[in-house]
PDB file of N, CA and C in Angstrom:
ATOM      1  N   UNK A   1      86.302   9.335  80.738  1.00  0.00           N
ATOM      2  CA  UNK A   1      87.174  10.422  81.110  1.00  0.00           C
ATOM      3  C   UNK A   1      86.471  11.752  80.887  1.00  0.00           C
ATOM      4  N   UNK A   2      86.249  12.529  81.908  1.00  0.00           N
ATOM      5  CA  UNK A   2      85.248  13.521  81.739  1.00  0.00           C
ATOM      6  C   UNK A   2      85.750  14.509  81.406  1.00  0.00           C
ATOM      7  N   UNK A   3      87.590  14.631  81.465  1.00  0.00           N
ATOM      8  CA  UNK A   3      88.183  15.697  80.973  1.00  0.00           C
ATOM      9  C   UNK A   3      88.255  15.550  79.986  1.00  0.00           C
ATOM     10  N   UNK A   4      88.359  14.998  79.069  1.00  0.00           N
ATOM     11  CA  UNK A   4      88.603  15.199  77.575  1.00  0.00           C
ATOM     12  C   UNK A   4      87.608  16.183  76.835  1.00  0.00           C
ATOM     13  N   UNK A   5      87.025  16.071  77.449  1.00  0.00           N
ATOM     14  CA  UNK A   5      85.539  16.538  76.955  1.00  0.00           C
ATOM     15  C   UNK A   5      85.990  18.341  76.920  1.00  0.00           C
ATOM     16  N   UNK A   6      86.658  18.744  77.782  1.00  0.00           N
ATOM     17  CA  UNK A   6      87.634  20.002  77.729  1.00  0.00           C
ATOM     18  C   UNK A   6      88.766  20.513  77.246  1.00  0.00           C
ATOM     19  N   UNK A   7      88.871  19.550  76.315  1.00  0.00           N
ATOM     20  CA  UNK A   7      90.024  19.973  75.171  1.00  0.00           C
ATOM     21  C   UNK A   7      89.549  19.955  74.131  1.00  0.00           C
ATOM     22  N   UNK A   8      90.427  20.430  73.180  1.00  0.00           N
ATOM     23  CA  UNK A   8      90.301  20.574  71.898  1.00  0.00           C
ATOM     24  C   UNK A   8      91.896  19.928  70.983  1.00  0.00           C
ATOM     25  N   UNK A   9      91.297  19.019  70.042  1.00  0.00           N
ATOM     26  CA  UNK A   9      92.581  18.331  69.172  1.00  0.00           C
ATOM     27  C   UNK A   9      92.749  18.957  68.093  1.00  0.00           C
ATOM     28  N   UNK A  10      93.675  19.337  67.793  1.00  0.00           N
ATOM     29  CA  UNK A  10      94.141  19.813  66.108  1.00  0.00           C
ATOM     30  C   UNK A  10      94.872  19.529  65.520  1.00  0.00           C
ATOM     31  N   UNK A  11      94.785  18.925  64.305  1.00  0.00           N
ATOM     32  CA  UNK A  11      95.467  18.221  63.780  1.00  0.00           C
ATOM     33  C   UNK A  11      95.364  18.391  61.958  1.00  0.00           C
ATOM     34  N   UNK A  12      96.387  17.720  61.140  1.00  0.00           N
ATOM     35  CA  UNK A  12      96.386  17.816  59.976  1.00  0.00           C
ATOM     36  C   UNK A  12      97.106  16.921  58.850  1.00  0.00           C
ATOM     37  N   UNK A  13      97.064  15.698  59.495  1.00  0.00           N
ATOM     38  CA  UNK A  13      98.222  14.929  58.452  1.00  0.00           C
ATOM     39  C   UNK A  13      97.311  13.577  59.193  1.00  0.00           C
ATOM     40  N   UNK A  14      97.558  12.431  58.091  1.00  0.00           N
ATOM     41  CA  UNK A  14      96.584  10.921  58.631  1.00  0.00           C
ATOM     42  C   UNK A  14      96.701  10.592  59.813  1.00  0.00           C
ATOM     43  N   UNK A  15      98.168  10.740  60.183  1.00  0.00           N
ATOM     44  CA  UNK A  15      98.540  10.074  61.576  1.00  0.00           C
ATOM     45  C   UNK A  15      97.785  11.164  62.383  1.00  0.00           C
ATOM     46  N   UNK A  16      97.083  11.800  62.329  1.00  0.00           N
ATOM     47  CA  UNK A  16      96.416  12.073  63.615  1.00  0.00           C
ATOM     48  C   UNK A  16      94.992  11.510  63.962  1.00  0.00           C
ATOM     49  N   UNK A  17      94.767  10.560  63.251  1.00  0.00           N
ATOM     50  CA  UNK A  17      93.388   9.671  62.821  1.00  0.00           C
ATOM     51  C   UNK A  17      92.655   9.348  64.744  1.00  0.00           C
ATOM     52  N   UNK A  18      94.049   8.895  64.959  1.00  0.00           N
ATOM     53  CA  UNK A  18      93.249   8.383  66.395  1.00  0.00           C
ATOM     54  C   UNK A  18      92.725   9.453  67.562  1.00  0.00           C
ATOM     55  N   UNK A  19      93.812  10.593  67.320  1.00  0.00           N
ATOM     56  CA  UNK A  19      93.062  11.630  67.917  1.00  0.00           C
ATOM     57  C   UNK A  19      92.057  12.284  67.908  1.00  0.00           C
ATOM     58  N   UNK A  20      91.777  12.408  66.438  1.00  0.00           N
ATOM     59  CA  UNK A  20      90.123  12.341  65.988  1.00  0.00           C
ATOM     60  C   UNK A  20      88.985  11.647  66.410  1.00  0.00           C
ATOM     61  N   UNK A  21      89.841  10.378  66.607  1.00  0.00           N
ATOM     62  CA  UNK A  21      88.519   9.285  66.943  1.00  0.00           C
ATOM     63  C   UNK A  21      88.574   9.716  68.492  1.00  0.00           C
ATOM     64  N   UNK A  22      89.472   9.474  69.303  1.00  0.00           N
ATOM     65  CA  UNK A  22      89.691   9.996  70.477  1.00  0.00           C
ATOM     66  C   UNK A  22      88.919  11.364  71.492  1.00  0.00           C
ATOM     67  N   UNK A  23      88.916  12.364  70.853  1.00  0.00           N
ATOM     68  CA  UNK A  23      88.666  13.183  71.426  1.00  0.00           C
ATOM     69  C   UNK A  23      87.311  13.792  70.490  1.00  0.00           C
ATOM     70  N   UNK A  24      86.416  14.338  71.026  1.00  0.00           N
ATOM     71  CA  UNK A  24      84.802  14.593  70.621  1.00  0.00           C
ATOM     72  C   UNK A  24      85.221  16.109  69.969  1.00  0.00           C
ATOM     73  N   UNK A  25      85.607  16.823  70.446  1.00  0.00           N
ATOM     74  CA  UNK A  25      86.059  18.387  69.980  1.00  0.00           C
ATOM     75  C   UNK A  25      87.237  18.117  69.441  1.00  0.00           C
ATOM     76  N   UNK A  26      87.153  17.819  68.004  1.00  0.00           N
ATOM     77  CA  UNK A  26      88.957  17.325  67.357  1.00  0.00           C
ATOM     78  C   UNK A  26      88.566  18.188  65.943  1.00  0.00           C
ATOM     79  N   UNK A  27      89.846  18.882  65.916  1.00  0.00           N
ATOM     80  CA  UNK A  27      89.528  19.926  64.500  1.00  0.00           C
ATOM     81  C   UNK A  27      90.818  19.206  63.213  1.00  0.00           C
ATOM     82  N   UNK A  28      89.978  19.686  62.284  1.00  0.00           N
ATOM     83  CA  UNK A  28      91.207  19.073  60.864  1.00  0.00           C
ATOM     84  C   UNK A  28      91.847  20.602  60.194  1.00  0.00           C
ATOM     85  N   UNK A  29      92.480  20.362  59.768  1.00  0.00           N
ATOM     86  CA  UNK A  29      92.819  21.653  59.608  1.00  0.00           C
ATOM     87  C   UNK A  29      92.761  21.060  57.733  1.00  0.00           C
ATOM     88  N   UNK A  30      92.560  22.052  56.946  1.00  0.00           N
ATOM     89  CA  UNK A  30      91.889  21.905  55.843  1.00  0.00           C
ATOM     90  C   UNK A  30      92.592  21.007  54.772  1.00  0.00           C
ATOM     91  N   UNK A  31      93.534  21.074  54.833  1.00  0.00           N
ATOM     92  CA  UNK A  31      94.717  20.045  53.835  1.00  0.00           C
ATOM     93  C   UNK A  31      94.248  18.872  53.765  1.00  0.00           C
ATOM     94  N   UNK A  32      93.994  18.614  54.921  1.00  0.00           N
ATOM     95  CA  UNK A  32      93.385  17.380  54.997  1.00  0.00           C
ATOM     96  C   UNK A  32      92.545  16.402  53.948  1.00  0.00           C
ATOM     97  N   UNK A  33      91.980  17.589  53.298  1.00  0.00           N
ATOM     98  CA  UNK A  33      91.104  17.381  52.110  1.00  0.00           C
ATOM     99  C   UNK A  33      92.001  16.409  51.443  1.00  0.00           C
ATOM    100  N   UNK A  34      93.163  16.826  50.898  1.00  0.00           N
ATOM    101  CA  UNK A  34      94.174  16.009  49.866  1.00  0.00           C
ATOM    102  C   UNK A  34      94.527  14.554  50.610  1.00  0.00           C
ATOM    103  N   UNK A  35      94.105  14.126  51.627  1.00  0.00           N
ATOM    104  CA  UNK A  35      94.347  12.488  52.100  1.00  0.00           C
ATOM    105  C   UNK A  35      92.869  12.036  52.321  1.00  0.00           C
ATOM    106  N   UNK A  36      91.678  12.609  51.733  1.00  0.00           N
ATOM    107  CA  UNK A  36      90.718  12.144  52.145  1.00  0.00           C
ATOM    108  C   UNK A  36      90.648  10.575  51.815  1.00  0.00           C
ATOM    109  N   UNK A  37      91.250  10.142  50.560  1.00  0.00           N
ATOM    110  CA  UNK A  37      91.253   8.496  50.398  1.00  0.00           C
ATOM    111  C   UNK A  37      92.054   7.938  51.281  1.00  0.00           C
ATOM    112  N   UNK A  38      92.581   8.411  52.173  1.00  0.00           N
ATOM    113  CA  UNK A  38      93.293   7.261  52.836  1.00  0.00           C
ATOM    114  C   UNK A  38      92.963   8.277  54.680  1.00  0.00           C
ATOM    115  N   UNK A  39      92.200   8.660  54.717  1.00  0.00           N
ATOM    116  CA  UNK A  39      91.247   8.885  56.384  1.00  0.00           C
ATOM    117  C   UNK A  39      89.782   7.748  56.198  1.00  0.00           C
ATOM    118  N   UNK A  40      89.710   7.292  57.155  1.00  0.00           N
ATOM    119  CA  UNK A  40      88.649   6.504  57.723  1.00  0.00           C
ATOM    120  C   UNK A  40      88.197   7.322  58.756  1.00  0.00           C
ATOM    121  N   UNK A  41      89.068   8.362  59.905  1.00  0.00           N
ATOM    122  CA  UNK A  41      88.502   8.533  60.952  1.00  0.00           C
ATOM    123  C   UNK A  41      88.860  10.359  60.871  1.00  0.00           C
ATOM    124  N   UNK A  42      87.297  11.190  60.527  1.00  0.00           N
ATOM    125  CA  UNK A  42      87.553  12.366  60.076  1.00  0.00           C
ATOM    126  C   UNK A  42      87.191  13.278  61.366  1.00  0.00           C
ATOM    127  N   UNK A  43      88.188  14.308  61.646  1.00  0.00           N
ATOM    128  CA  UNK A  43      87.733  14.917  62.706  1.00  0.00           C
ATOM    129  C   UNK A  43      86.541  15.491  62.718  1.00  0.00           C
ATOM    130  N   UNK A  44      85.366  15.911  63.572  1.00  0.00           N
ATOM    131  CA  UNK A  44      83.989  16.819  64.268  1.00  0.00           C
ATOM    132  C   UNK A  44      84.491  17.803  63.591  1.00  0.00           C
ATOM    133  N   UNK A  45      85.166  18.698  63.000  1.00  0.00           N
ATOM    134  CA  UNK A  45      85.041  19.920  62.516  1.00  0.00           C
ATOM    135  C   UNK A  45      86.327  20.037  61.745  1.00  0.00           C
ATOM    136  N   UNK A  46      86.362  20.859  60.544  1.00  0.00           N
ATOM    137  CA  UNK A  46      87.318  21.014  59.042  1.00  0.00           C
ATOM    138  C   UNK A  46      87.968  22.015  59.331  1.00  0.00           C
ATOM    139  N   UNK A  47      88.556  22.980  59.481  1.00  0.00           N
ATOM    140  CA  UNK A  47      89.174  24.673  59.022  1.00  0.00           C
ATOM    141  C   UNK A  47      88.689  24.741  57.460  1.00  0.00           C
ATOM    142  N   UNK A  48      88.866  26.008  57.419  1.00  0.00           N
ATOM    143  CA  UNK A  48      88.711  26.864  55.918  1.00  0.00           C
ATOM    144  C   UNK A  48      89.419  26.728  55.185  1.00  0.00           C
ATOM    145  N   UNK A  49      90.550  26.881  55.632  1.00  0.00           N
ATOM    146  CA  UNK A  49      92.120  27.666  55.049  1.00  0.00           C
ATOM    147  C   UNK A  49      93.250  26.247  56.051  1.00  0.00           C
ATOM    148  N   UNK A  50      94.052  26.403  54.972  1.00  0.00           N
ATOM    149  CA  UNK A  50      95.084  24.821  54.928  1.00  0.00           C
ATOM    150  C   UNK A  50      96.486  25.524  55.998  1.00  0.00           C
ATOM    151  N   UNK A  51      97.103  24.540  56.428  1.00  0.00           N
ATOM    152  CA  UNK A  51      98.609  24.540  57.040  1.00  0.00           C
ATOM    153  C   UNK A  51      98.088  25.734  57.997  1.00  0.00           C
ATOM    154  N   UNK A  52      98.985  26.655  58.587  1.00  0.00           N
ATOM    155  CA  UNK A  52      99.728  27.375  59.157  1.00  0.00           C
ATOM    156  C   UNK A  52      98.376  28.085  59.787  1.00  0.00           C
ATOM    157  N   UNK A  53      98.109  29.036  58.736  1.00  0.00           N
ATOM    158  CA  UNK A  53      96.341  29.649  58.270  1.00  0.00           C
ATOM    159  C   UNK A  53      95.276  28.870  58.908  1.00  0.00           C
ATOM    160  N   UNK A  54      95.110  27.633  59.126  1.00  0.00           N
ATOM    161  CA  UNK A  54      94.230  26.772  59.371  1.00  0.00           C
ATOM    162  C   UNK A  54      94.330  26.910  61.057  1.00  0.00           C
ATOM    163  N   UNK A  55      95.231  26.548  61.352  1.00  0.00           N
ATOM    164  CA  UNK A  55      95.789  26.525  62.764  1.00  0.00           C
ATOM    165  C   UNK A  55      95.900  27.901  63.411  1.00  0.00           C
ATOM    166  N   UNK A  56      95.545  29.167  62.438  1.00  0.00           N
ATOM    167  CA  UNK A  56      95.772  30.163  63.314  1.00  0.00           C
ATOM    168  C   UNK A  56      93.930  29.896  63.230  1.00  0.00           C
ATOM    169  N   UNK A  57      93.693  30.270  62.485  1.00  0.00           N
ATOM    170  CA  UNK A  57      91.750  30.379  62.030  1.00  0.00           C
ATOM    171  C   UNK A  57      90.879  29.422  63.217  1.00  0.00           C
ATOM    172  N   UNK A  58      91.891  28.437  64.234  1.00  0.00           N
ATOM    173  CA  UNK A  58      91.137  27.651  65.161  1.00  0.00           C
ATOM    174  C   UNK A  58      91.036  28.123  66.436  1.00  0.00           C
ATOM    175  N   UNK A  59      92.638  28.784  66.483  1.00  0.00           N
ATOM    176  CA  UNK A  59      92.901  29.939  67.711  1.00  0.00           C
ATOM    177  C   UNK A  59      92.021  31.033  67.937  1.00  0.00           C
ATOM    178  N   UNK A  60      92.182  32.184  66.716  1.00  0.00           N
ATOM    179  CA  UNK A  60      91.089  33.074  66.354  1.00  0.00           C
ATOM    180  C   UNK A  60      89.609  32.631  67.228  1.00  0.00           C
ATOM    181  N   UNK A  61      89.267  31.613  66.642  1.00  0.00           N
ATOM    182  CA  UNK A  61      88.026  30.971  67.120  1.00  0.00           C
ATOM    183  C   UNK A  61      88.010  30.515  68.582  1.00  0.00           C
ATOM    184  N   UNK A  62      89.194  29.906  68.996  1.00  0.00           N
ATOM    185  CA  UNK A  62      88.733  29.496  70.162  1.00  0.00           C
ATOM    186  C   UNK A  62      88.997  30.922  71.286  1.00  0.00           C
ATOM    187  N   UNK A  63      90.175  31.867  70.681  1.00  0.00           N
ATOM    188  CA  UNK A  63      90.003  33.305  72.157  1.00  0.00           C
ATOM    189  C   UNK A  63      88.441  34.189  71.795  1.00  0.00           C
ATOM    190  N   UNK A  64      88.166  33.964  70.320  1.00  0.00           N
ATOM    191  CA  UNK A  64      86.764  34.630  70.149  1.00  0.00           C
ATOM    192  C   UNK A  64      85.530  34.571  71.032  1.00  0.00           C
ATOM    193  N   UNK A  65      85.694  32.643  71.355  1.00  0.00           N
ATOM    194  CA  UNK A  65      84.694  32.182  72.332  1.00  0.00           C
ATOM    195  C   UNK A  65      84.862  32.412  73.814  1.00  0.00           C
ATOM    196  N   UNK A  66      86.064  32.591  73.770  1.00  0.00           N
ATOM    197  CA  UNK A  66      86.503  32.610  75.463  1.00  0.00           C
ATOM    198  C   UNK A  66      86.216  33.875  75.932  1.00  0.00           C
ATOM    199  N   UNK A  67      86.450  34.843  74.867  1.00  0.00           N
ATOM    200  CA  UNK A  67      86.076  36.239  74.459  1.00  0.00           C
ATOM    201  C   UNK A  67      84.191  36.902  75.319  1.00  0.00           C
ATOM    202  N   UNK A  68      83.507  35.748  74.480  1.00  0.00           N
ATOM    203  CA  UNK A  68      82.132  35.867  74.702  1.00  0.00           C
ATOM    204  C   UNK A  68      81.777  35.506  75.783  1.00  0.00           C
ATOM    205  N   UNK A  69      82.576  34.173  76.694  1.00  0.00           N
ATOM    206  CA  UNK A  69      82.013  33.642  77.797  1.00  0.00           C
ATOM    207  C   UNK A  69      82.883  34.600  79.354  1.00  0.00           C
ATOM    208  N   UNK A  70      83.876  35.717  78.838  1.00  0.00           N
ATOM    209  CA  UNK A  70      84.112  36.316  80.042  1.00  0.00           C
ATOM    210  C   UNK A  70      83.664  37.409  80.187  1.00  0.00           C
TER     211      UNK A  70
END
């Protein structure tokens, strides 16, 4: 699937394990840290900053880039 490859997953609680595995650009948002014993499947990239903060800090990042490429 060649689109996937054009999204981005974000996520932050175990049950999002498969989306991680799923999608190549899949972000964790930092909490995550506190279930590390029970993840097997860790997203391509962490956030800084946990919950709410985490999820804005990915946005930030992704209009930053969109920012640079227009």
């Amino acid at each position: 699937e060649p689109e996937i490859g054009r999204w981005v997953y974000v996520g932050d609680s175990t049950n999002d394990q498969a989306m991680f595995e799923r999608f190549p650009l899949s972000v964790g948002v930092a909490n995550l840290r506190h279930f590390a014993g029970q993840l097997q499947t860790w997203p391509a990239y962490l956030t800084e900053r946990e919950r709410g903060e985490g999820f804005a800090e990915v946005a930030r990042a992704l209009l930053a880039a969109r920012a640079r490429i227009a």
